[in-house]
C-alpha atoms as a PDB file:
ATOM      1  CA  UNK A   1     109.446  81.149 101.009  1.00  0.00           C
ATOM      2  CA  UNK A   2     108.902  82.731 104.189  1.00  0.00           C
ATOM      3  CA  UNK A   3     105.356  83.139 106.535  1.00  0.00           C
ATOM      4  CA  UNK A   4     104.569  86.534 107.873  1.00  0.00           C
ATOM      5  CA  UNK A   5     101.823  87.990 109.693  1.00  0.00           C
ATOM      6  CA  UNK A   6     100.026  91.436 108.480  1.00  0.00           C
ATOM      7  CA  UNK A   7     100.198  92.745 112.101  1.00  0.00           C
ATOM      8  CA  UNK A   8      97.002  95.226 111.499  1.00  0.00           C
ATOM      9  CA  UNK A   9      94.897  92.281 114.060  1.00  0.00           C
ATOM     10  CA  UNK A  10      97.098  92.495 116.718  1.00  0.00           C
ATOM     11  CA  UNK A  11      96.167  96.514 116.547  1.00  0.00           C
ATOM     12  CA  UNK A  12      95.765  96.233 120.311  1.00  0.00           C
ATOM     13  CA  UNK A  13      99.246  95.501 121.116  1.00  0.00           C
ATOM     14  CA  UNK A  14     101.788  97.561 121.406  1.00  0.00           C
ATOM     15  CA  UNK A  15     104.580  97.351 118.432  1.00  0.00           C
ATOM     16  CA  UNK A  16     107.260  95.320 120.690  1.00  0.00           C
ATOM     17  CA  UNK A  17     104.565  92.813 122.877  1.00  0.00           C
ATOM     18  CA  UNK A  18     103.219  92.370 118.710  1.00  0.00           C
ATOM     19  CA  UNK A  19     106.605  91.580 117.655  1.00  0.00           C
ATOM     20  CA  UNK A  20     107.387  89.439 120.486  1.00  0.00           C
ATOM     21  CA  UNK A  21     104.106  87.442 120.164  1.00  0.00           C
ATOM     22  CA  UNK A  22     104.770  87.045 116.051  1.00  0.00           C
ATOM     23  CA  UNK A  23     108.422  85.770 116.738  1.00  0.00           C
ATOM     24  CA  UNK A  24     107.231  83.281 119.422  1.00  0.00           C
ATOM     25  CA  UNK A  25     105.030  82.045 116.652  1.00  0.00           C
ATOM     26  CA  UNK A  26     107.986  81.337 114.488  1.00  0.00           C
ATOM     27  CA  UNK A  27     107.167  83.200 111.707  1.00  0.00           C
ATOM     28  CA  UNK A  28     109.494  85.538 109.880  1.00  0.00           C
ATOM     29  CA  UNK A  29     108.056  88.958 108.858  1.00  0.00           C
ATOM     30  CA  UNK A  30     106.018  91.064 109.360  1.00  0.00           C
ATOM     31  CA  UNK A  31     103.751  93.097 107.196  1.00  0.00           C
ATOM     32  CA  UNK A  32     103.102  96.483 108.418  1.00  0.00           C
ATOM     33  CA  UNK A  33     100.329  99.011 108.098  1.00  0.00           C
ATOM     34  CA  UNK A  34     101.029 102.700 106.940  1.00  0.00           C
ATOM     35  CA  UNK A  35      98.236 104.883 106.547  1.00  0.00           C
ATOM     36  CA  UNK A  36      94.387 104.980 104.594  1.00  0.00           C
ATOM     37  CA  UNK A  37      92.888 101.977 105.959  1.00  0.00           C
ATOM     38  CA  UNK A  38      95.769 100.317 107.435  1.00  0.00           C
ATOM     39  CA  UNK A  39      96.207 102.722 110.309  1.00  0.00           C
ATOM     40  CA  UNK A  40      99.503 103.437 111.714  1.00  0.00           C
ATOM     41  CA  UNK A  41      99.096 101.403 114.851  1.00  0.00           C
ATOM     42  CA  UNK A  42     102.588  99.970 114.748  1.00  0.00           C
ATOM     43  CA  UNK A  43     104.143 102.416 112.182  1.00  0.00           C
ATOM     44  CA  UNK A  44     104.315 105.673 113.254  1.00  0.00           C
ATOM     45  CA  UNK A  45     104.983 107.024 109.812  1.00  0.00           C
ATOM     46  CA  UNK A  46     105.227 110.771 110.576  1.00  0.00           C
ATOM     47  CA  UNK A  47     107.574 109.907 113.374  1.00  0.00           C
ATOM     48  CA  UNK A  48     110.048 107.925 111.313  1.00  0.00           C
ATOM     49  CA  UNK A  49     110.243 110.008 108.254  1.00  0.00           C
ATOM     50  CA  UNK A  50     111.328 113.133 110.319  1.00  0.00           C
ATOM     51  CA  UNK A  51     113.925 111.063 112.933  1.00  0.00           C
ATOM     52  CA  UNK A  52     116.620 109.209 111.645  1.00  0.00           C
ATOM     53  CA  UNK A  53     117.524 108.022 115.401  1.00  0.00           C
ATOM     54  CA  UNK A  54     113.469 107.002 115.558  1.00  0.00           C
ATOM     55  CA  UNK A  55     114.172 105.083 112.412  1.00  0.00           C
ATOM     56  CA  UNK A  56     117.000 103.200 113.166  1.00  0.00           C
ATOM     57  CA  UNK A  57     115.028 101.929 116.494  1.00  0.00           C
ATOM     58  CA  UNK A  58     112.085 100.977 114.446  1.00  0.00           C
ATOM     59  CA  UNK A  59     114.230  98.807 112.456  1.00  0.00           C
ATOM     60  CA  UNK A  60     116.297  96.975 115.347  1.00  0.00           C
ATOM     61  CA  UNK A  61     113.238  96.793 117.202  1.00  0.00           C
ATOM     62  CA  UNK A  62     112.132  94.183 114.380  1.00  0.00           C
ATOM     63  CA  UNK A  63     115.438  92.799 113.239  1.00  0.00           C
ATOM     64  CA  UNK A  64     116.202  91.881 116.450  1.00  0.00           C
ATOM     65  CA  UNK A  65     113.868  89.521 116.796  1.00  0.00           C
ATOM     66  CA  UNK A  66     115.261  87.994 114.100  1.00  0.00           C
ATOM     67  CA  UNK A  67     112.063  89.061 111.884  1.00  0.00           C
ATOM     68  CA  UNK A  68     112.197  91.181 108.266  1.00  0.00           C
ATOM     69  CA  UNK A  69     109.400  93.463 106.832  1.00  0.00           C
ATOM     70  CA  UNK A  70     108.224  92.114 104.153  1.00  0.00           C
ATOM     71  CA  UNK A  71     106.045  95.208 102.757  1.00  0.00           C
ATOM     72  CA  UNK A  72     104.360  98.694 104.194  1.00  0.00           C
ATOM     73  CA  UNK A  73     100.503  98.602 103.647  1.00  0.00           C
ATOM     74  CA  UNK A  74      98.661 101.880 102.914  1.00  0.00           C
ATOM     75  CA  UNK A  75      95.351 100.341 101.049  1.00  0.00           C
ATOM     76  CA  UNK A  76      93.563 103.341 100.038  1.00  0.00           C
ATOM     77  CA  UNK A  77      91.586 105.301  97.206  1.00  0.00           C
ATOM     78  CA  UNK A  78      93.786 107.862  95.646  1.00  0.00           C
ATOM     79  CA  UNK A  79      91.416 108.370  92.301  1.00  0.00           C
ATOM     80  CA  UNK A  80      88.341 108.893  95.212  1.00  0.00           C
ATOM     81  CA  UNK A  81      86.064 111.310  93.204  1.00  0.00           C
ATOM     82  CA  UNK A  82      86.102 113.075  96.714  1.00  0.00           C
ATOM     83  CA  UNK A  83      88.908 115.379  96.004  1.00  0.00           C
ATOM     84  CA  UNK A  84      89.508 115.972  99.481  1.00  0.00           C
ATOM     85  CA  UNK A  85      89.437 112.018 100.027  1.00  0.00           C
ATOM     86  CA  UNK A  86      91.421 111.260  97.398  1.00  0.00           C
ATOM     87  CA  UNK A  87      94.186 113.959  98.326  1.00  0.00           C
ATOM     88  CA  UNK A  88      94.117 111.945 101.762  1.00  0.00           C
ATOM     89  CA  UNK A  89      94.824 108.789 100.684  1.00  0.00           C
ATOM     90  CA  UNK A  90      97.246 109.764  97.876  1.00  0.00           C
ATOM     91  CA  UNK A  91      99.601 111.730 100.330  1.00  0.00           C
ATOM     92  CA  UNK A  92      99.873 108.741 103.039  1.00  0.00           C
ATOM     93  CA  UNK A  93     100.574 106.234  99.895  1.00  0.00           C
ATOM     94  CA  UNK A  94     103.528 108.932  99.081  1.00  0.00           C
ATOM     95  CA  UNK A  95     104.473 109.157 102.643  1.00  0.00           C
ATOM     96  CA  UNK A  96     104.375 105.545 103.385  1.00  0.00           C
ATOM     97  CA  UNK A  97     106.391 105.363  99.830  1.00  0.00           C
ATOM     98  CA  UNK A  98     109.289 107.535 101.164  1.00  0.00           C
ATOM     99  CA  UNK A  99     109.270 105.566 104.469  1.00  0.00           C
ATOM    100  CA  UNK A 100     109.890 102.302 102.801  1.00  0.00           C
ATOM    101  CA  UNK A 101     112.670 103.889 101.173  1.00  0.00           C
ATOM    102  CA  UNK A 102     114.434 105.426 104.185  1.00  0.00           C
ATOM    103  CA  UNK A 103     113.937 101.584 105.817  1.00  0.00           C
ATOM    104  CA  UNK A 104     115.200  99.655 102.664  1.00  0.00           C
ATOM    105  CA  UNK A 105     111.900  98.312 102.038  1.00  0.00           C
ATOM    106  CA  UNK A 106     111.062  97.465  98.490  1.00  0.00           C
ATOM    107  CA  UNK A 107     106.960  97.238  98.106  1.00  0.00           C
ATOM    108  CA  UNK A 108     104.284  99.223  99.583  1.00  0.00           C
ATOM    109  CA  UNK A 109     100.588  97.547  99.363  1.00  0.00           C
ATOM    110  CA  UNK A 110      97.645  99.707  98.160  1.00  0.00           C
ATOM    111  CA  UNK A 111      94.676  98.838  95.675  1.00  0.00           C
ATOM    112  CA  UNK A 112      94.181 100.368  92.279  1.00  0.00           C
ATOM    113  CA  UNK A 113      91.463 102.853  93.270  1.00  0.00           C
ATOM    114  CA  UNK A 114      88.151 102.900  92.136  1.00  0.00           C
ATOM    115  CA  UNK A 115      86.927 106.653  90.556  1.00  0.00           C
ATOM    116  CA  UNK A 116      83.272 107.797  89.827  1.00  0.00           C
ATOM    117  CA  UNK A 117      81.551 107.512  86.591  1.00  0.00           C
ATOM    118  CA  UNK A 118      81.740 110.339  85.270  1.00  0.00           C
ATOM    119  CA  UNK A 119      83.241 114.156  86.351  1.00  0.00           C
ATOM    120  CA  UNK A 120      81.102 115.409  88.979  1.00  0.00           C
ATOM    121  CA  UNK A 121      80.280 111.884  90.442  1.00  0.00           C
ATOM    122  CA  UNK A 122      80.659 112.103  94.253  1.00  0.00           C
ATOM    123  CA  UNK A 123      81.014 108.136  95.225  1.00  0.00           C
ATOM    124  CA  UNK A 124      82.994 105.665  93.667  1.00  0.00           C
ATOM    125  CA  UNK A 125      81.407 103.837  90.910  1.00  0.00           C
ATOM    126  CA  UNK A 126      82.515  99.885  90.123  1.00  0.00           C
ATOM    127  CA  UNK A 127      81.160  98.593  86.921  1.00  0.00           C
ATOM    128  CA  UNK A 128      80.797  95.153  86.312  1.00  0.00           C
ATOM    129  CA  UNK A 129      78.793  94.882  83.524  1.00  0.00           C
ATOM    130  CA  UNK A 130      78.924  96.462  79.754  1.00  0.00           C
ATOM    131  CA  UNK A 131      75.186  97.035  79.631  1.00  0.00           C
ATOM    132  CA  UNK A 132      73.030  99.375  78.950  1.00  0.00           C
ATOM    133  CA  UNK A 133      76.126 101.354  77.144  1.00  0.00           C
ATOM    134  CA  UNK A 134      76.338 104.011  80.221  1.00  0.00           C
ATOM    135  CA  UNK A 135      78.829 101.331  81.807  1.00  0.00           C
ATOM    136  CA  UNK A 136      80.884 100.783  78.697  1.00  0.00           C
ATOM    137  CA  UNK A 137      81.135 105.089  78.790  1.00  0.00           C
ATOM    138  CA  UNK A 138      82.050 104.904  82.499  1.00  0.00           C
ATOM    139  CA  UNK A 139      85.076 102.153  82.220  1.00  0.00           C
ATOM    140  CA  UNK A 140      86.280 104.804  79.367  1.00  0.00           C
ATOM    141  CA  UNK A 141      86.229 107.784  81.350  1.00  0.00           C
ATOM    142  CA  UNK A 142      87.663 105.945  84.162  1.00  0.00           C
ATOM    143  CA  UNK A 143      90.489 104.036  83.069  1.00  0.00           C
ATOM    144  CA  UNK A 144      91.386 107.062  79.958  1.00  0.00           C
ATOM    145  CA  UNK A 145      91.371 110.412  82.100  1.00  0.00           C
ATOM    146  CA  UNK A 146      91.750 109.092  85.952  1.00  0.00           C
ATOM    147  CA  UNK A 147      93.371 105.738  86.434  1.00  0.00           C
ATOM    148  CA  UNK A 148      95.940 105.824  84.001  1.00  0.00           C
ATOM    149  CA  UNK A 149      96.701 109.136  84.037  1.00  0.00           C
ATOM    150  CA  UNK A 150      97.259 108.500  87.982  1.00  0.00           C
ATOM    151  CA  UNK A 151      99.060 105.508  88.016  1.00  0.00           C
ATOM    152  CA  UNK A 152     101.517 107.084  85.243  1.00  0.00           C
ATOM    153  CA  UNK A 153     102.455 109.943  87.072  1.00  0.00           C
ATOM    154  CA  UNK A 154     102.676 108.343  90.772  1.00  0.00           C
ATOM    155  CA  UNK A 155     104.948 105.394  88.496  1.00  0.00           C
ATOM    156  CA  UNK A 156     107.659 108.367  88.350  1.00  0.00           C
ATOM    157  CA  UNK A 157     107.484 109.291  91.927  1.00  0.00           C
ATOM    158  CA  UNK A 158     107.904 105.299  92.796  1.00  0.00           C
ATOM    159  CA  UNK A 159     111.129 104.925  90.734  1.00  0.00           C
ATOM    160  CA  UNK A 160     112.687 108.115  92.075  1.00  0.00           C
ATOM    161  CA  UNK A 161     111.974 106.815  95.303  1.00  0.00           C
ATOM    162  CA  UNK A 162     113.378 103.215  94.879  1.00  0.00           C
ATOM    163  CA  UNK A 163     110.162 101.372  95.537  1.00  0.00           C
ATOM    164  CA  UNK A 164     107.522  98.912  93.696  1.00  0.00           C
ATOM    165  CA  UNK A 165     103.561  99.242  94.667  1.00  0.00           C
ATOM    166  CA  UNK A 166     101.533  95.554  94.999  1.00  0.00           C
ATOM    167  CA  UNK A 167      97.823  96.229  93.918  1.00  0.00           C
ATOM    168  CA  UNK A 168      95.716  93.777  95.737  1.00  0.00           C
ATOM    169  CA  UNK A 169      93.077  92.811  93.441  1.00  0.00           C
ATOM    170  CA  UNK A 170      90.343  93.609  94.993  1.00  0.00           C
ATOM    171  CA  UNK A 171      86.436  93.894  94.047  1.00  0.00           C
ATOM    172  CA  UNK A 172      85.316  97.236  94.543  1.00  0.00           C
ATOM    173  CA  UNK A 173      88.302  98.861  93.008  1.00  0.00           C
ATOM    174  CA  UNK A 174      89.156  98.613  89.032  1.00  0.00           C
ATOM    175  CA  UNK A 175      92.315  96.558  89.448  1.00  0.00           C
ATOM    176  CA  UNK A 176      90.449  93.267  90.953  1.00  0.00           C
ATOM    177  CA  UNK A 177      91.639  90.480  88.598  1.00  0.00           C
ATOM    178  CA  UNK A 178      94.543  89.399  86.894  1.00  0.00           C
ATOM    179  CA  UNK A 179      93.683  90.984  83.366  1.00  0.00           C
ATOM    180  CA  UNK A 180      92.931  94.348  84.807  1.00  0.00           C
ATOM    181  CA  UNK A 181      95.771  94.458  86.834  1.00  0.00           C
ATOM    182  CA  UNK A 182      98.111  93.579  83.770  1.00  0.00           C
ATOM    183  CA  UNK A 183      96.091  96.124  81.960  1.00  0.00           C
ATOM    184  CA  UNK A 184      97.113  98.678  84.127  1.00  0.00           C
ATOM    185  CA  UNK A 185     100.574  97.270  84.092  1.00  0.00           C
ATOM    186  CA  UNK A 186     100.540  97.404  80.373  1.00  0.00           C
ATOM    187  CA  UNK A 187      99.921 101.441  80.820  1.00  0.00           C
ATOM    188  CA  UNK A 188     102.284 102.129  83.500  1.00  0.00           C
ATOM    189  CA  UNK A 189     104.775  99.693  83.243  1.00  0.00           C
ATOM    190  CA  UNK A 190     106.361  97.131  84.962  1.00  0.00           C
ATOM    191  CA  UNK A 191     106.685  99.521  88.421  1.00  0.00           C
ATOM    192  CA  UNK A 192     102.835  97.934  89.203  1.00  0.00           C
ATOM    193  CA  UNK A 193     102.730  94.796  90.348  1.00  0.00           C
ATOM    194  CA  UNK A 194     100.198  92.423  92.021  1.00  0.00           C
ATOM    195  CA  UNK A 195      99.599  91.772  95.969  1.00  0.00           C
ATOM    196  CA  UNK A 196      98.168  88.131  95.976  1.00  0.00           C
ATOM    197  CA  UNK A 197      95.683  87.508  97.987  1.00  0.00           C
ATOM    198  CA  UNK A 198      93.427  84.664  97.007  1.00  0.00           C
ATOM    199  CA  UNK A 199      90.612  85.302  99.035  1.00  0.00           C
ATOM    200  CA  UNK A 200      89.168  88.176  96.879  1.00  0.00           C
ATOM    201  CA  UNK A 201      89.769  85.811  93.918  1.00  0.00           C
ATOM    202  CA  UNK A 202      87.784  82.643  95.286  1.00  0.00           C
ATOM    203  CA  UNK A 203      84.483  83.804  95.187  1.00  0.00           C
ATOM    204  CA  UNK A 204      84.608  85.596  91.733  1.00  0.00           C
ATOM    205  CA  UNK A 205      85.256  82.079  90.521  1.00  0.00           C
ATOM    206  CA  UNK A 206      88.772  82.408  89.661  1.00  0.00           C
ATOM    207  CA  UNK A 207      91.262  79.365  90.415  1.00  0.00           C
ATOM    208  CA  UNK A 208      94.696  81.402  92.181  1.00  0.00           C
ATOM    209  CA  UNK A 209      96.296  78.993  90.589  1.00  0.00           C
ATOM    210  CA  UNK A 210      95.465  79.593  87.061  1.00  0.00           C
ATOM    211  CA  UNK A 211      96.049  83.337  88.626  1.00  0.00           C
ATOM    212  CA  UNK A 212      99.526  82.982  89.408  1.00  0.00           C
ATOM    213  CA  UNK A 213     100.516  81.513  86.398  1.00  0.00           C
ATOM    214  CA  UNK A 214      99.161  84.439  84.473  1.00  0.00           C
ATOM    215  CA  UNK A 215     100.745  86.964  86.682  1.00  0.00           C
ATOM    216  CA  UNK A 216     103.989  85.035  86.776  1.00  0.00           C
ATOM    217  CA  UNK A 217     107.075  87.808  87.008  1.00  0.00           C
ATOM    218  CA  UNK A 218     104.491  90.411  88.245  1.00  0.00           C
ATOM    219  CA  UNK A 219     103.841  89.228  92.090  1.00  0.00           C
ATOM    220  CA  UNK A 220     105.512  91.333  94.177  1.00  0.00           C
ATOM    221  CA  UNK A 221     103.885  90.149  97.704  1.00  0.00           C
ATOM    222  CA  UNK A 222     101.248  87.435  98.761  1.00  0.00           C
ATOM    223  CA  UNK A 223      98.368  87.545 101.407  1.00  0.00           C
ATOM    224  CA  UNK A 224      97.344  84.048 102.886  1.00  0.00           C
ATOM    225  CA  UNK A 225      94.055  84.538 103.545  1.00  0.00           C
ATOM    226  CA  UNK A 226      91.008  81.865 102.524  1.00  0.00           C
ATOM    227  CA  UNK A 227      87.308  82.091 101.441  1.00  0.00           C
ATOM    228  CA  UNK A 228      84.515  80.023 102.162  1.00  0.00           C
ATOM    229  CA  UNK A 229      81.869  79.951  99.620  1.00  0.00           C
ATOM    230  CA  UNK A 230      78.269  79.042 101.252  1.00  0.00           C
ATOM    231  CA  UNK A 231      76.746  77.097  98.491  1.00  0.00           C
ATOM    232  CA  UNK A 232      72.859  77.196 100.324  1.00  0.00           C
ATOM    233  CA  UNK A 233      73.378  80.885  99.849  1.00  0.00           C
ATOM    234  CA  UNK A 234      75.240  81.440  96.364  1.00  0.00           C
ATOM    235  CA  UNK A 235      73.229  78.723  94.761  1.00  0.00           C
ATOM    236  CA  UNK A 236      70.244  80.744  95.118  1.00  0.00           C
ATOM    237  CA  UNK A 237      71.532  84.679  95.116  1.00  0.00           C
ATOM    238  CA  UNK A 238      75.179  84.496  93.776  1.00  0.00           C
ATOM    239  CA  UNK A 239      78.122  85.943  94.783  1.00  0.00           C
ATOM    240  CA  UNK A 240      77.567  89.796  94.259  1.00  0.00           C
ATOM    241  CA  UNK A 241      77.027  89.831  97.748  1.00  0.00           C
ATOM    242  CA  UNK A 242      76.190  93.067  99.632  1.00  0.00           C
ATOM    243  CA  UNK A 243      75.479  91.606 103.237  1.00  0.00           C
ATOM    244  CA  UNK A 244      77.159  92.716 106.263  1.00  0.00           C
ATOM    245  CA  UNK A 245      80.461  90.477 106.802  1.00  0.00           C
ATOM    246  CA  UNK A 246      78.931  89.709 110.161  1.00  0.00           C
ATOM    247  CA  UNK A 247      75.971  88.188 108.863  1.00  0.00           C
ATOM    248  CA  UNK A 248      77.873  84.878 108.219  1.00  0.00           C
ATOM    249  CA  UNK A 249      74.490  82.565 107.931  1.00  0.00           C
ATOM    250  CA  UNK A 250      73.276  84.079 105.392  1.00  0.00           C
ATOM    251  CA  UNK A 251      76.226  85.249 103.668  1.00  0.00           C
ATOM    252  CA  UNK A 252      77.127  83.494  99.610  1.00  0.00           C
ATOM    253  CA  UNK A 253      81.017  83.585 101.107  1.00  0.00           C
ATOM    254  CA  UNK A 254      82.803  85.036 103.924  1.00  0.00           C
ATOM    255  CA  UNK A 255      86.415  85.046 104.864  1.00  0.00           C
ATOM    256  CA  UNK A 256      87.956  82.453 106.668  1.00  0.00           C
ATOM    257  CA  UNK A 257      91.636  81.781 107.929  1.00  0.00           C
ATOM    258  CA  UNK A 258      93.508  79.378 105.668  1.00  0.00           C
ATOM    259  CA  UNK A 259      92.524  75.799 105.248  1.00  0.00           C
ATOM    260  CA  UNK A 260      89.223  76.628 106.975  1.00  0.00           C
ATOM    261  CA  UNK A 261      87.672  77.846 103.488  1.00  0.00           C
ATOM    262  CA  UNK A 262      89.315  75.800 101.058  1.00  0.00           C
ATOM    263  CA  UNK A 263      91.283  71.712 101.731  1.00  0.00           C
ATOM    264  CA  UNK A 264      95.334  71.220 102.455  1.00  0.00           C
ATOM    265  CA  UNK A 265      95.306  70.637  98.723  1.00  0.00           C
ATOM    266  CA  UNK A 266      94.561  73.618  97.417  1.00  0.00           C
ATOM    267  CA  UNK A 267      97.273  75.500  99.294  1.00  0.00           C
ATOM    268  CA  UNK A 268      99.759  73.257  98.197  1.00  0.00           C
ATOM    269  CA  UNK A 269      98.890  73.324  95.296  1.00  0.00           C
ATOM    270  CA  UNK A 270      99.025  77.281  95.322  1.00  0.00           C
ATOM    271  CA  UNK A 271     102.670  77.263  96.940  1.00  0.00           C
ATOM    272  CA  UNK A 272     103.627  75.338  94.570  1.00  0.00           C
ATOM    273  CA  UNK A 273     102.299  77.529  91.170  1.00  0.00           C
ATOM    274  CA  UNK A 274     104.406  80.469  93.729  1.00  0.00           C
ATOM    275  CA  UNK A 275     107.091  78.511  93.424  1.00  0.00           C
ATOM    276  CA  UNK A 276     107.046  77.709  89.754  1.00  0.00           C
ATOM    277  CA  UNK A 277     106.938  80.978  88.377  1.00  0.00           C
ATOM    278  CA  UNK A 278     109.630  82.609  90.282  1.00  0.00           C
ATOM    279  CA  UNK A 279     108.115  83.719  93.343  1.00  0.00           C
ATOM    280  CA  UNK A 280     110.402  82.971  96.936  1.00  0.00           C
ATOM    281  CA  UNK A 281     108.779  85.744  99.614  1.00  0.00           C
ATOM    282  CA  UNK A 282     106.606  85.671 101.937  1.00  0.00           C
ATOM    283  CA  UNK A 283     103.446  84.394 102.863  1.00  0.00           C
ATOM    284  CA  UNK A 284     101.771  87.019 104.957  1.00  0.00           C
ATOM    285  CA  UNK A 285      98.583  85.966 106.983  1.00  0.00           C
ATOM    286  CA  UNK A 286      95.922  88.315 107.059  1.00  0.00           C
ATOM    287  CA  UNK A 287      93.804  87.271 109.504  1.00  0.00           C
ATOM    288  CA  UNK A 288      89.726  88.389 108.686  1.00  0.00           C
ATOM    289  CA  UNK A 289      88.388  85.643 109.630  1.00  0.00           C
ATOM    290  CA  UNK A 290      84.627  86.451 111.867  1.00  0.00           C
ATOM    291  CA  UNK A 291      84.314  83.159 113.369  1.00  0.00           C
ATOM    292  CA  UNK A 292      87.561  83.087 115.015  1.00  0.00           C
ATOM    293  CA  UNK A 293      89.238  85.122 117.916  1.00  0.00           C
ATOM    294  CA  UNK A 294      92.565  87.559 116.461  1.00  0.00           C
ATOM    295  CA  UNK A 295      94.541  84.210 117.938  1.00  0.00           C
ATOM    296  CA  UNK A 296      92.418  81.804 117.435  1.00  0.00           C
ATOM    297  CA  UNK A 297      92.169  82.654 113.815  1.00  0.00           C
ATOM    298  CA  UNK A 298      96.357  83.823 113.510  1.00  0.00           C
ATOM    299  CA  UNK A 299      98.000  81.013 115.598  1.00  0.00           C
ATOM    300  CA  UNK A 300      95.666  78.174 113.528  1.00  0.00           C
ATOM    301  CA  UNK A 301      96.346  79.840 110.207  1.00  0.00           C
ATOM    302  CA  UNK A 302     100.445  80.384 110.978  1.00  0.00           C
ATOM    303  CA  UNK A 303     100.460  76.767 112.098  1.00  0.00           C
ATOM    304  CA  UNK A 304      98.438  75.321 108.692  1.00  0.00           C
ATOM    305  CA  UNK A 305     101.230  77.243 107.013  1.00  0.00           C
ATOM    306  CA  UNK A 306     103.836  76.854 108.427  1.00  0.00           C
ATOM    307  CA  UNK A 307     103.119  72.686 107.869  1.00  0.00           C
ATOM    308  CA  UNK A 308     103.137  73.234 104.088  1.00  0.00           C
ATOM    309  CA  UNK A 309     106.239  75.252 103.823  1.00  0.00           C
ATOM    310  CA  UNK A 310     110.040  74.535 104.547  1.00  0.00           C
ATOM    311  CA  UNK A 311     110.750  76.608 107.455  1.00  0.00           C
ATOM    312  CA  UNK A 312     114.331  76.403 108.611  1.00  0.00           C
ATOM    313  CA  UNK A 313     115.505  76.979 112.465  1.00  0.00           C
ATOM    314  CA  UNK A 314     118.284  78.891 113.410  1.00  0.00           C
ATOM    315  CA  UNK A 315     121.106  76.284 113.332  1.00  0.00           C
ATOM    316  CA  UNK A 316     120.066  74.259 110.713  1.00  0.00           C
ATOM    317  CA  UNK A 317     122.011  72.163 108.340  1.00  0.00           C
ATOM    318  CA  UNK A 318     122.347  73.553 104.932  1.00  0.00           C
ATOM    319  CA  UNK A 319     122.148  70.937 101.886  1.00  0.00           C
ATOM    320  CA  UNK A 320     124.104  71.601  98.878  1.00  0.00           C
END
């Protein structure tokens, strides 16, 4: 298993200082953004599709630093009920699709969308509960005549291109936990897959563990990226929490970098359930944490990693 930085916090640096900085820090990959709310700060994706000679640089520009890519991340909302939106978001995922191709990159990162209630809506509409029946109307119109209808025909264009998408389960968006995401798999087939990032799984009381397991031979990717729950804050208004991420105080959780939200333990106890059903890739560090500096928060969280997995140097002896 390797560790890998997302590179979308070091958005001030230019692509070769980022590199540089990320292979000082030993780490192997890199995980970079490619349109909708990933930016293209260090992936000119326009640029590369249409030069082969542009491409070619791209890719020794990161090899040679003796660094892979580990996946192209284009998060966005292709089922927006904003057509205009939605068109937006669905042609970077398809551009960002037919880059990773061209670069030999097998997944591209993106969530599962989140559509309005009904036709007409103008904003996105997440339903969490089945009551009164309006909701239980809205999850049918949603998942029937947008998202699976969606997924289904974008699954065609991601097999003729070569390429797998990872769905980050995310609340917000109608793929957010394991069953919903293997419901959509169920749909569309085995093309979807699952971009693991605990974080968004902590404070909907989910164990990643128990996760993993259940979505063993369907990870295609893994964020490392903790959650601190603030029990003088959850205890008394929950986690449905609609605060400002800067308002850490008086925040029920907020993001933290890893080991800073949850013990040593845990995390090796989640390598190890990675491990166990199959998966050998990379860990890639998203770094969101508000309470720490872009370094602070990446060089502490690439170090707490990089103590829990095997990380071989250049030169070292091979066992049998």
């Amino acid at each position: 298993m390797k560790t890998g930085v997302f590179t979308v916090v070091l958005g001030s640096m230019k692509l070769e200082q980022a590199l540089d900085y990320v292979a000082a820090l030993g780490v192997q990959a890199v995980e970079l953004g490619a349109g909708g709310y990933a930016g293209t700060t260090h992936c000119p994706v326009d640029e590369l599709l249409a030069s082969e000679r542009k491409a070619r640089a791209f890719l020794q520009a990161v090899n040679s630093r003796g660094l892979i890519i580990s996946a192209l991340t284009c998060a966005g909302n292709p089922i927006h009920p904003n057509k205009k939106l939605a068109a937006a978001f669905d042609n970077d995922f398809r551009k960002a699709a037919r880059l990773a191709n061209k670069l030999g990159i097998e997944v591209v990162i993106t969530f599962g969308g989140c559509p309005g209630g009904a036709p007409g809506d103008k904003s996105p509409n997440w339903v969490t509960c089945p009551w009164p029946p309006d909701y239980l109307e809205m999850l049918d119109y949603q998942w029937n005549k947008v998202v699976i209808p969606y997924w289904q025909k974008t699954a065609l264009f991601l097999k003729e291109h070569g390429v797998k998408v990872a769905l980050e389960m995310h609340p917000g968006f109608v793929v957010y936990n394991p069953e919903s995401l293997l419901k959509l798999r169920k749909a569309v087939g085995p093309v979807i897959g699952a971009n693991f990032d605990p974080s968004h799984l902590f404070w909907q009381g989910i164990d990643p563990c128990a996760a993993v397991r259940a979505l063993k031979g369907a990870i295609w990717h893994c964020h490392a990226k903790d959650t601190a729950i603030h029990e003088w804050n959850a205890k008394t208004h929950g986690v449905l929490d609609t605060k400002h991420y800067g308002d850490e105080l008086n925040r029920a959780w907020i993001f933290r970098t890893v080991g800073y939200g949850n013990p040593r333990r845990f995390w090796c106890d989640f390598v190890s359930a990675l491990r166990m059903t199959g998966y050998d890739g990379v860990l890639s560090m998203e770094h969101e944490d508000s309470l720490m500096t872009p370094r602070e928060g990446l060089e502490k969280g690439v170090r707490f990693l990089q103590s829990i997995l095997l990380q071989e140097p250049k030169g070292a002896v091979t066992w049998a």
